[in-house]
N, C-alpha and C. Protein backbone atom coordinates (compact mmCIF):
# COMPACT_ATOMS: atom_id res chain seq x y z
N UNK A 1 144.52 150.90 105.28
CA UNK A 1 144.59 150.36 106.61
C UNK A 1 146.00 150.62 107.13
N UNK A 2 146.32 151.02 108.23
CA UNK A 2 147.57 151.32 108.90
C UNK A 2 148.38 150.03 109.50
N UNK A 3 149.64 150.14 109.87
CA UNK A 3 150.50 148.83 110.18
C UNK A 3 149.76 148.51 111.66
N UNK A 4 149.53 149.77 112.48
CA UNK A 4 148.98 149.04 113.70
C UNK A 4 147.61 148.48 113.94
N UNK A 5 146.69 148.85 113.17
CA UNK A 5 145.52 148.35 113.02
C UNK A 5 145.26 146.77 112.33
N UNK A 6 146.31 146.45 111.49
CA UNK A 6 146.60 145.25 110.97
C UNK A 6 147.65 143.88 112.12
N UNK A 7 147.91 144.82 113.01
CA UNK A 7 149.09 144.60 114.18
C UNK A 7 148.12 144.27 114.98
N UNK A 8 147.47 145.14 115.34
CA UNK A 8 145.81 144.46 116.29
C UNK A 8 145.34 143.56 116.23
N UNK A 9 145.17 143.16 114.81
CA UNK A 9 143.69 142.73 114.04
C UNK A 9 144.90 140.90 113.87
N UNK A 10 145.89 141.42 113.87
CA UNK A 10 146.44 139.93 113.60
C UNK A 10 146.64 139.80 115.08
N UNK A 11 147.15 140.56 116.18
CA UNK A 11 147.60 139.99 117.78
C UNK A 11 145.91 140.05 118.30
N UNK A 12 144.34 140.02 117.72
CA UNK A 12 143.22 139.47 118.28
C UNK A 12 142.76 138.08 117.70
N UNK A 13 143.26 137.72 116.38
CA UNK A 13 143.15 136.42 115.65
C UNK A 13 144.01 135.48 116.28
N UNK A 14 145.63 135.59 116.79
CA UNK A 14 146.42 135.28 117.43
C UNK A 14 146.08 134.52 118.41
N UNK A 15 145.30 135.65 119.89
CA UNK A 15 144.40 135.02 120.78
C UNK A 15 142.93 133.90 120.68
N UNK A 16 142.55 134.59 119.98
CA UNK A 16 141.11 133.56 119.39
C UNK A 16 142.25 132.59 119.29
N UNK A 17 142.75 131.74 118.69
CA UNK A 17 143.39 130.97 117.76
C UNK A 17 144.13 129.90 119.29
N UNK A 18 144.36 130.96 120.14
CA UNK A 18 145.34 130.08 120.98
C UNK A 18 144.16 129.64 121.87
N UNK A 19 143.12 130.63 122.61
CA UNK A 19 142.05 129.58 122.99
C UNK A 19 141.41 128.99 122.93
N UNK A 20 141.16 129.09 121.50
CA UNK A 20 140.44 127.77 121.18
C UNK A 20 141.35 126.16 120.82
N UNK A 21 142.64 126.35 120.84
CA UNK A 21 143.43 125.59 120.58
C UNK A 21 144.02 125.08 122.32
N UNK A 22 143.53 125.73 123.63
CA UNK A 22 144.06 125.34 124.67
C UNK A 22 142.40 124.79 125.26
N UNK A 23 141.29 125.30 125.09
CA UNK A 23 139.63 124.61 125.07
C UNK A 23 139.74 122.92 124.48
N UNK A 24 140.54 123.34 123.32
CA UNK A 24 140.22 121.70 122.67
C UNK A 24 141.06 120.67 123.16
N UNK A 25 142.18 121.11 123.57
CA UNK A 25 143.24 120.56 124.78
C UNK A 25 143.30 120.45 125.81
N UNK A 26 141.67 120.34 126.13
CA UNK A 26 141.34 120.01 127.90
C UNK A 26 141.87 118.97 128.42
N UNK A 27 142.13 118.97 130.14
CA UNK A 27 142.37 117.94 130.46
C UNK A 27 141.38 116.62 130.11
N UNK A 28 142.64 115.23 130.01
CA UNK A 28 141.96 113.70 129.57
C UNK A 28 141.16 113.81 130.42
N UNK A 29 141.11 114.10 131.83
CA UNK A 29 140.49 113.45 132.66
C UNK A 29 138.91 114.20 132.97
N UNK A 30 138.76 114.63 131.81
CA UNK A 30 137.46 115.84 131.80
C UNK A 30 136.69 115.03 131.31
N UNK A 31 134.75 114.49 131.65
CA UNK A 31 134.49 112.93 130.49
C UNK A 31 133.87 114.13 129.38
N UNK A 32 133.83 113.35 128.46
CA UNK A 32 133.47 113.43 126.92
C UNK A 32 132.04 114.16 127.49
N UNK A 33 131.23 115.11 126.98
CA UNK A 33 129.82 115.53 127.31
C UNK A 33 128.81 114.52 126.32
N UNK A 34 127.86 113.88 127.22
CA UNK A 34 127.01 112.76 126.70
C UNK A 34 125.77 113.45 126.25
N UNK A 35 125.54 115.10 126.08
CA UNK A 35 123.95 115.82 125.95
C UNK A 35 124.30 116.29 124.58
N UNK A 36 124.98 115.61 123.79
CA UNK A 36 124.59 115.32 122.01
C UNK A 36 123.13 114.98 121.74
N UNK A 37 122.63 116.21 120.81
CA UNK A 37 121.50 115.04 120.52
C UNK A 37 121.58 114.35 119.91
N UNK A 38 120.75 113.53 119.35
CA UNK A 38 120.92 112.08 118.10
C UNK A 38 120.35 113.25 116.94
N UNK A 39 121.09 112.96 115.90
CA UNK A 39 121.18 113.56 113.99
C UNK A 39 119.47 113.46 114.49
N UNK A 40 118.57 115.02 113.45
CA UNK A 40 117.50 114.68 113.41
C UNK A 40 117.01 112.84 113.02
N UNK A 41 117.33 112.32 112.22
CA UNK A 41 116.92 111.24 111.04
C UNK A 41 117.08 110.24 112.38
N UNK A 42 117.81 109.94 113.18
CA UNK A 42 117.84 108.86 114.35
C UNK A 42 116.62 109.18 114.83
N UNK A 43 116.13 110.27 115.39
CA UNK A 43 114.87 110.83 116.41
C UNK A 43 113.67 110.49 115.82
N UNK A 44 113.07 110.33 114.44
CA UNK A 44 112.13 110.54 114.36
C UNK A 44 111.97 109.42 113.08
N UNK A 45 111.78 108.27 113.35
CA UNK A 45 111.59 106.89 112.24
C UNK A 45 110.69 107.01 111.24
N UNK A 46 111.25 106.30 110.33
CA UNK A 46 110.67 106.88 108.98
C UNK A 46 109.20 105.77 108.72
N UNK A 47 108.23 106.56 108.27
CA UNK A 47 107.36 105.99 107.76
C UNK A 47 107.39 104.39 107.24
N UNK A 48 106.61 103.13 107.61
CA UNK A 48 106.73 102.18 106.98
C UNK A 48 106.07 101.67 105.91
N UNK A 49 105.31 102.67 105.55
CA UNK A 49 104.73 102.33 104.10
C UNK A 49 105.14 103.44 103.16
N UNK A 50 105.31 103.20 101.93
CA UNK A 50 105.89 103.72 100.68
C UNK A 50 104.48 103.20 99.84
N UNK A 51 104.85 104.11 98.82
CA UNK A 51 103.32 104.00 97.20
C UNK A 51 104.51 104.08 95.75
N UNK A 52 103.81 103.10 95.28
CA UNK A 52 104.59 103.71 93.72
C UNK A 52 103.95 103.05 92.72
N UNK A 53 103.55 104.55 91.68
CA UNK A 53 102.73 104.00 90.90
C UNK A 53 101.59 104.26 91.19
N UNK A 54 101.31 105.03 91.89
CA UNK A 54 99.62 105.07 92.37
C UNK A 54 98.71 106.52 91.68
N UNK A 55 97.57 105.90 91.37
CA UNK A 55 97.10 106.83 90.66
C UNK A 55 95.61 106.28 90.66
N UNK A 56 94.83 107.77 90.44
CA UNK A 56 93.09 107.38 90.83
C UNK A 56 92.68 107.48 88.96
N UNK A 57 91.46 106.43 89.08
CA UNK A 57 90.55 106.34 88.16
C UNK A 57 90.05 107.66 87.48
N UNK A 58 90.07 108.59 86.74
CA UNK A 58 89.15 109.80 86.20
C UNK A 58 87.56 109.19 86.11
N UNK A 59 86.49 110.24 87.22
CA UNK A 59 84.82 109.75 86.99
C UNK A 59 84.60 111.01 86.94
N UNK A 60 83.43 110.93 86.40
CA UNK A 60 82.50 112.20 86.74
C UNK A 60 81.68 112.25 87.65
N UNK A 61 81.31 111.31 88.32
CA UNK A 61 80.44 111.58 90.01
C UNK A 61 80.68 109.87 90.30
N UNK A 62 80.06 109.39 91.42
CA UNK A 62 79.49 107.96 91.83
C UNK A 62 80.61 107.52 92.54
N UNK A 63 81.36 106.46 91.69
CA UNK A 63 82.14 105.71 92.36
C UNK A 63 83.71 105.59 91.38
N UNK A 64 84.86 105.06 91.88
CA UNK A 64 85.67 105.47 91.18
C UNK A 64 87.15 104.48 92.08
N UNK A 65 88.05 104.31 91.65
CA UNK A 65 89.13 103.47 92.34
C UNK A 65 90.55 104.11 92.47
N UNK A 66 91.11 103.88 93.52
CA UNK A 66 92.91 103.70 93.44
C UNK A 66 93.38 102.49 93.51
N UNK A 67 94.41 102.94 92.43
CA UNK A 67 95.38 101.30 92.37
C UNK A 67 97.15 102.10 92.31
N UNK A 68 98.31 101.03 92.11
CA UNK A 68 99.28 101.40 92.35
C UNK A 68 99.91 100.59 93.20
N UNK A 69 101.56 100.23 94.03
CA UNK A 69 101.45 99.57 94.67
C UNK A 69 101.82 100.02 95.85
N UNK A 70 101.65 99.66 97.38
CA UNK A 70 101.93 99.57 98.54
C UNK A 70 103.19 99.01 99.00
N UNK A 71 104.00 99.52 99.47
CA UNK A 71 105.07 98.75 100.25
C UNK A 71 105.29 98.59 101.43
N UNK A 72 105.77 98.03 101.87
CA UNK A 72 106.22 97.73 103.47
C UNK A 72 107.36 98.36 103.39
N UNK A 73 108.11 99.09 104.03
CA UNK A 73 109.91 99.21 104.07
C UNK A 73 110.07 98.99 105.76
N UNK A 74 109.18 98.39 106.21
CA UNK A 74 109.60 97.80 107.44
C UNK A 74 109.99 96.81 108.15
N UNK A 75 110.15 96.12 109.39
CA UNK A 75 110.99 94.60 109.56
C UNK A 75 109.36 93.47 109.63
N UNK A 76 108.27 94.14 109.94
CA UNK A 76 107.31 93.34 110.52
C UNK A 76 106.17 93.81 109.35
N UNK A 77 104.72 92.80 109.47
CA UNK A 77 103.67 92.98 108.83
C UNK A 77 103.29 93.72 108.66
N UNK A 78 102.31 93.91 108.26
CA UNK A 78 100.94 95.35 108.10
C UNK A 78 100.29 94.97 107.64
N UNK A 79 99.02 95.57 108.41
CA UNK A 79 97.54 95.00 107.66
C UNK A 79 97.01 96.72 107.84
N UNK A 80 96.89 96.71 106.85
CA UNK A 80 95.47 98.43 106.44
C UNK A 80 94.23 98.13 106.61
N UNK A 81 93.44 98.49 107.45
CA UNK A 81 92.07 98.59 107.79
C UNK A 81 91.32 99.32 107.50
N UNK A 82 92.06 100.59 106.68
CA UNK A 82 90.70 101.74 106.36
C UNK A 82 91.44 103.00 105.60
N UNK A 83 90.87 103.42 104.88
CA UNK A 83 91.21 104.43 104.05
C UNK A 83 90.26 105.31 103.87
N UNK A 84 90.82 106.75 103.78
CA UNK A 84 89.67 107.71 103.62
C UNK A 84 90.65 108.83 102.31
N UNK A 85 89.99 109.30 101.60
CA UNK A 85 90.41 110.50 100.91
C UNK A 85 89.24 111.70 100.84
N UNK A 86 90.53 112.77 99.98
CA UNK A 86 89.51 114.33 100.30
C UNK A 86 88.56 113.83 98.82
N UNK A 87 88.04 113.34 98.35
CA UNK A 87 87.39 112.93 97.02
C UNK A 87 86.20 112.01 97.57
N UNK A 88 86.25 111.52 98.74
CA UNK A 88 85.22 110.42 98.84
C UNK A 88 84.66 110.70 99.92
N UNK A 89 83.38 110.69 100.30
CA UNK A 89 82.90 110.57 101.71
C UNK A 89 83.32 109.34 101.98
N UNK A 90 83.08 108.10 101.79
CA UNK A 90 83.08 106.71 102.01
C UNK A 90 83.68 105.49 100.83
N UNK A 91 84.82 105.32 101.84
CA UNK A 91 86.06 104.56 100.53
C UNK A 91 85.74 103.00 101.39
N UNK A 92 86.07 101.91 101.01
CA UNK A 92 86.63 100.46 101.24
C UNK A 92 87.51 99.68 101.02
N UNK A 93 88.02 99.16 101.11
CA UNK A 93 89.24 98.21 100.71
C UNK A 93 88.72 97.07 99.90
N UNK A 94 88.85 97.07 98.39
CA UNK A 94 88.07 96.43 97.88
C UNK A 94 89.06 94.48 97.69
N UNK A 95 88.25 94.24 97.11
CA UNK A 95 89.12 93.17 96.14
C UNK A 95 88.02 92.67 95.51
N UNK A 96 88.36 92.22 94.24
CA UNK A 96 87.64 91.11 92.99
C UNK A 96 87.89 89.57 93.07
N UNK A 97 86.79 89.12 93.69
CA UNK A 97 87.17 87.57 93.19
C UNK A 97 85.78 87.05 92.56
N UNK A 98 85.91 85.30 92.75
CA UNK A 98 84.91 85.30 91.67
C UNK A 98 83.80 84.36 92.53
N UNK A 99 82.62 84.56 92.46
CA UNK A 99 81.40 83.86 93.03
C UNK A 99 80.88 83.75 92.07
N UNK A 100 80.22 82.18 92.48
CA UNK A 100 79.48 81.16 91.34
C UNK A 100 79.91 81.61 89.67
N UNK A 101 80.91 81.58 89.58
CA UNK A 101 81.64 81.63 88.06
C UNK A 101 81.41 83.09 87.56
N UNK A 102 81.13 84.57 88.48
CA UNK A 102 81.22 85.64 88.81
C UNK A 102 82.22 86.12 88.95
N UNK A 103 82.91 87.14 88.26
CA UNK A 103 83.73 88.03 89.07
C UNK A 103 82.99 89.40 90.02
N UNK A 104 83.58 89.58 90.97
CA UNK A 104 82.62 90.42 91.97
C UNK A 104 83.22 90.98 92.39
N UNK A 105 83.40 92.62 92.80
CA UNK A 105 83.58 93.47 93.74
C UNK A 105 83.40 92.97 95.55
N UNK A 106 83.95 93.41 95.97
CA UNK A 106 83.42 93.43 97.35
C UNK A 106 84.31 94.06 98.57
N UNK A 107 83.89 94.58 99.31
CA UNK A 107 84.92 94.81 101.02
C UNK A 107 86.18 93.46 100.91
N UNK A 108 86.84 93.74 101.54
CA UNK A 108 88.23 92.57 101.94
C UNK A 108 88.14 92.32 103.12
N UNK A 109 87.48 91.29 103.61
CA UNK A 109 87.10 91.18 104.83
C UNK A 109 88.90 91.05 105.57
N UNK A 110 89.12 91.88 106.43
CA UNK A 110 90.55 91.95 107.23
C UNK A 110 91.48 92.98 106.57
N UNK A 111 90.97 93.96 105.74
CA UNK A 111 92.04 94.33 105.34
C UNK A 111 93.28 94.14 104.04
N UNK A 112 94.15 94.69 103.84
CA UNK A 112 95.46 94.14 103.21
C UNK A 112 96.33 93.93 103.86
N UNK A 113 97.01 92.70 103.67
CA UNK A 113 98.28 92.90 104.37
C UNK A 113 99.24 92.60 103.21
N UNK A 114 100.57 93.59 104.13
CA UNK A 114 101.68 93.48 103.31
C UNK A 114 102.82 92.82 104.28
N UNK A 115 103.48 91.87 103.65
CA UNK A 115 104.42 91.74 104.40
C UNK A 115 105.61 92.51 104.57
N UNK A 116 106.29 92.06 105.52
CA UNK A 116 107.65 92.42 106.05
C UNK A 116 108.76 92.71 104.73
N UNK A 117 109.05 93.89 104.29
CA UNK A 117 109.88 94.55 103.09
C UNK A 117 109.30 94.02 102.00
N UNK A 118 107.73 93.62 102.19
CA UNK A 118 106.96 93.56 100.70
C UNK A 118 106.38 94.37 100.18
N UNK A 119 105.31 93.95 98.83
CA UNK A 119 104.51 95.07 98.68
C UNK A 119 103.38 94.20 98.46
N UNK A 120 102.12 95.23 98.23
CA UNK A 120 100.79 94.86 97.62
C UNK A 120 100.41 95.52 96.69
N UNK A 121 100.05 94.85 95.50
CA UNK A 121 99.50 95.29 94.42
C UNK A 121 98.21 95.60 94.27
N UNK A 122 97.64 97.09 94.22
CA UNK A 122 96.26 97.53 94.08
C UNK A 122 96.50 97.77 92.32
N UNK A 123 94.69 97.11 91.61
CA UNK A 123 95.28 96.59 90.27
C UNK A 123 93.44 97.11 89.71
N UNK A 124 93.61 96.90 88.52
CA UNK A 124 91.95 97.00 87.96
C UNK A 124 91.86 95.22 88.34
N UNK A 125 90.80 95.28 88.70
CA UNK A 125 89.97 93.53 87.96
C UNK A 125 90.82 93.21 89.30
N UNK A 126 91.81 93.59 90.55
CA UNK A 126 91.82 93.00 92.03
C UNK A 126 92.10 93.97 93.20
N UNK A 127 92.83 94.38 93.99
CA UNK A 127 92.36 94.57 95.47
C UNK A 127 92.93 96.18 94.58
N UNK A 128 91.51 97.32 95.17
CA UNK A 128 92.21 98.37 94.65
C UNK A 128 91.19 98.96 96.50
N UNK A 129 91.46 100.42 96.08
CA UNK A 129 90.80 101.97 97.08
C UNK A 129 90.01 101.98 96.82
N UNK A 130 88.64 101.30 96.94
CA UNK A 130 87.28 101.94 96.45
C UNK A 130 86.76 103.37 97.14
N UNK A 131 86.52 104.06 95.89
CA UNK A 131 86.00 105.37 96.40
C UNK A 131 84.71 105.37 95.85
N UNK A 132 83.38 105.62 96.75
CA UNK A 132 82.00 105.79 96.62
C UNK A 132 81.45 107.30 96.86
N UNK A 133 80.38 107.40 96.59
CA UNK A 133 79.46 108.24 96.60
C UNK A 133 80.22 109.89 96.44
N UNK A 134 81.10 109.51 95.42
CA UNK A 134 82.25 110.38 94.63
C UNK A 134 80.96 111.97 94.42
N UNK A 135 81.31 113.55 94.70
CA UNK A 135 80.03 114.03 94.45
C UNK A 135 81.02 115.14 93.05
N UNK A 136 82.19 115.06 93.36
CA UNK A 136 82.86 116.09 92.08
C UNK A 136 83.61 115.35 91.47
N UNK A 137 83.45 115.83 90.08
CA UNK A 137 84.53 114.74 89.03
C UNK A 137 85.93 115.17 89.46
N UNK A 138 86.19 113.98 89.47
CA UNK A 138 87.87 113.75 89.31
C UNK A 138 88.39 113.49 88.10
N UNK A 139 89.29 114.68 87.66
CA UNK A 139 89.51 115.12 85.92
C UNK A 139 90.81 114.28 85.97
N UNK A 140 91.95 114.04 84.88
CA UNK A 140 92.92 113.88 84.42
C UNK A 140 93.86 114.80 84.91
N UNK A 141 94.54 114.62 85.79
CA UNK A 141 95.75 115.77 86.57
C UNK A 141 95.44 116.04 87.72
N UNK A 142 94.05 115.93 88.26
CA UNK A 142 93.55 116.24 90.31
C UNK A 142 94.37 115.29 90.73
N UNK A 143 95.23 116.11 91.94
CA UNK A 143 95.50 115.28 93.08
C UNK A 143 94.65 115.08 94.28
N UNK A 144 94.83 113.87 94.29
CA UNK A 144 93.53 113.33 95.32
C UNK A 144 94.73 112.43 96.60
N UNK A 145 94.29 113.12 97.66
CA UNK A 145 94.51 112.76 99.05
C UNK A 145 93.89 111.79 99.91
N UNK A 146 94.93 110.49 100.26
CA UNK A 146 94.45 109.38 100.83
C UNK A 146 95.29 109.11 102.41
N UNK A 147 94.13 108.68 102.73
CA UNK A 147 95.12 108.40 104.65
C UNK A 147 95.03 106.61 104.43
N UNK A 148 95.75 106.10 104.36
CA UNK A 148 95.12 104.72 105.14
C UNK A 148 95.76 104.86 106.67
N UNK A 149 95.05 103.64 107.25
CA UNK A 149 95.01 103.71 108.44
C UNK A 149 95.40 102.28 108.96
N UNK A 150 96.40 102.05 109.49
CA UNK A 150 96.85 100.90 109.62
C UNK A 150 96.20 100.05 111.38
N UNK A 151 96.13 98.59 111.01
CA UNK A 151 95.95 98.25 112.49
C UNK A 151 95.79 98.27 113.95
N UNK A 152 97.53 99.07 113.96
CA UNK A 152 97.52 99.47 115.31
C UNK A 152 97.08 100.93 115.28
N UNK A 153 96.32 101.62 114.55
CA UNK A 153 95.69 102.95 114.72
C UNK A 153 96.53 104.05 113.88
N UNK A 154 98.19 103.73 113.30
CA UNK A 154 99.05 104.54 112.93
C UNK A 154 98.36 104.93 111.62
N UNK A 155 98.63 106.34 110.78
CA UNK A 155 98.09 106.60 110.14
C UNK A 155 99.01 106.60 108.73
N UNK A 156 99.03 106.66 107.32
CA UNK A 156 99.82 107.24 106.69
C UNK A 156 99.15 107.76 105.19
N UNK A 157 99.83 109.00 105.01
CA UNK A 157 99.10 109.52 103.97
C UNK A 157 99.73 110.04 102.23
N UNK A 158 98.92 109.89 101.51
CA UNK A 158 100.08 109.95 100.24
C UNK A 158 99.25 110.81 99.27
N UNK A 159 99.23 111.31 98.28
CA UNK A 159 98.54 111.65 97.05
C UNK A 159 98.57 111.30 95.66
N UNK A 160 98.24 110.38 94.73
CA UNK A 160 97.75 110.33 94.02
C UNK A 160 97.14 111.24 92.79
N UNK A 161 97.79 110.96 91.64
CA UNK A 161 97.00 112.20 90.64
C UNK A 161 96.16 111.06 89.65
N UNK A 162 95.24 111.74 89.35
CA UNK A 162 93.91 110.85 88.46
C UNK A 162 94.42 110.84 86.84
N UNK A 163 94.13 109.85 86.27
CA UNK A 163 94.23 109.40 84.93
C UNK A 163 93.45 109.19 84.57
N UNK A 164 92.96 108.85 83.37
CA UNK A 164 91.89 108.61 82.34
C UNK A 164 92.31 106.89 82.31
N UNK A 165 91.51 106.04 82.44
CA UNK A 165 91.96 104.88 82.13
C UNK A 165 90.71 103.83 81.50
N UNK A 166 90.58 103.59 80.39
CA UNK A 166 89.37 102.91 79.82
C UNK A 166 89.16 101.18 79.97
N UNK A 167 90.67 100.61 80.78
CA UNK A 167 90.28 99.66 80.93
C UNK A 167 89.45 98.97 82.29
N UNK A 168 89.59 97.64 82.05
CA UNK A 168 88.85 97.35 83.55
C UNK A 168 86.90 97.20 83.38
N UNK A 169 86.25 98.16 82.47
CA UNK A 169 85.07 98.04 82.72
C UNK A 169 83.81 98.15 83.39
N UNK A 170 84.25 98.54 84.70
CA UNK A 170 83.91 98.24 85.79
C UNK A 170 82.22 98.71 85.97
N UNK A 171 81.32 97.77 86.37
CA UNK A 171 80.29 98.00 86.07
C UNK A 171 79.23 98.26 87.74
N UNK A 172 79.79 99.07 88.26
CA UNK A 172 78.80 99.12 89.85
C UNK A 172 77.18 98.94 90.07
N UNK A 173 77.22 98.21 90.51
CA UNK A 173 75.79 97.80 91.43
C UNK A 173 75.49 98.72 92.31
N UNK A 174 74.41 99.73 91.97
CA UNK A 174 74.02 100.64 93.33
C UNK A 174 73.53 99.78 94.43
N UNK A 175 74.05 100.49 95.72
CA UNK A 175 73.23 100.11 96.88
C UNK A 175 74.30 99.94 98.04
N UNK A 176 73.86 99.13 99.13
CA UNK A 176 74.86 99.04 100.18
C UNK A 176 75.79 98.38 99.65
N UNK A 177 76.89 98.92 100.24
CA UNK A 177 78.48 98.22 100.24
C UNK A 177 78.55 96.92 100.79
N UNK A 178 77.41 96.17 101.14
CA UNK A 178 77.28 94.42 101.63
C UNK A 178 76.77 94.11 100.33
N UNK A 179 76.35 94.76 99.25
CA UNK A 179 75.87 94.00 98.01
C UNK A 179 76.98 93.93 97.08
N UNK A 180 77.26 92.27 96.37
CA UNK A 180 78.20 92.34 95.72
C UNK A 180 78.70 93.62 94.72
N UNK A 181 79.49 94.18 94.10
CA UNK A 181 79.38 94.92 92.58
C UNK A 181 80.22 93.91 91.48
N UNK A 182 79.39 93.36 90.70
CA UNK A 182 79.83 92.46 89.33
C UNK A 182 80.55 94.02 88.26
N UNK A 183 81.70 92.49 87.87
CA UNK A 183 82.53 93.38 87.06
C UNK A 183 82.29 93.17 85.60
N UNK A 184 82.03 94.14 84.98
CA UNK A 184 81.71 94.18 83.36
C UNK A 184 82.62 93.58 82.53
């Protein structure tokens, strides 16, 4: 490289250097420009439900459950009204309690709710994802895709991988989802 080409190359860095140093030294009386956008993460609020721990039942056809737990990470309630996954035509929000000295399956009449920075526990033997009229087995390692669907219509979706799990028992009653299912 020659002395004047280096003579250039430093008297064009020179200039860059001084206007951008007389740009950033605008007059005070210039206002501040207010068309910042907000950091992506301000614009677009984060999901208020979180899963941990969640994982589906291994069946070979019929019917089959998610459990795991639900969180809130938000300031206010939530109640879930409906859940669907790619594994089920027709899921419910179950829970187990007990009639006439019965433990029983059934719909949750209203939903779950979680409170405000709580969680809910979906469990064997109480409130889990019922998944029905299951038509392909769900092996040990499938990830299985769930939306619930919250109250005000908002949606949120998570996945789940299936386990083998022998406890619980669970003994289904064919027929409509208004007929109890007793637990084994």
């Amino acid at each position: 490289m020659s002395i004047s080409t280096t003579a250039r190359g430093l008297a064009l860095a020179a200039t860059a250097a001084l206007a951008l140093l007389a740009t950033a030294c605008g007059s005070a009386a210039e206002p501040a420009s207010t068309s910042t956008p907000p950091p992506p993460s301000a614009s677009v609020p984060a999901d208020p439900i979180a899963v941990r721990d969640i994982w589906v039942k291994t069946a070979d056809k019929g019917m089959t459950a998610a459990f795991g737990t639900l969180l809130n990470t938000g300031g206010s309630e939530l109640r879930i009204v409906k859940a669907t996954s790619t594994a089920s035509p027709m899921m419910e929000l179950h829970e187990v309690a007990e009639v006439d000295g019965k433990m029983e399956m059934r719909p949750k009449e209203g939903g779950f709710t979680i409170p405000a920075g709580g969680s809910h526990e979906l469990k064997p033997g109480g409130d889990h994802l019922m998944m029905m009229d299951v038509k392909a087995p769900v092996k040990a390692g499938d990830e299985v895709t769930f939306t619930l669907t919250l109250d005000d219509g908002k949606t949120f979706e998570f996945t789940a991988v299936a386990k083998d799990f022998a406890g619980g028992n669970e003994s289904y009653n064919p027929g409509s989802s208004a007929s109890p299912m007793t637990m084994g």
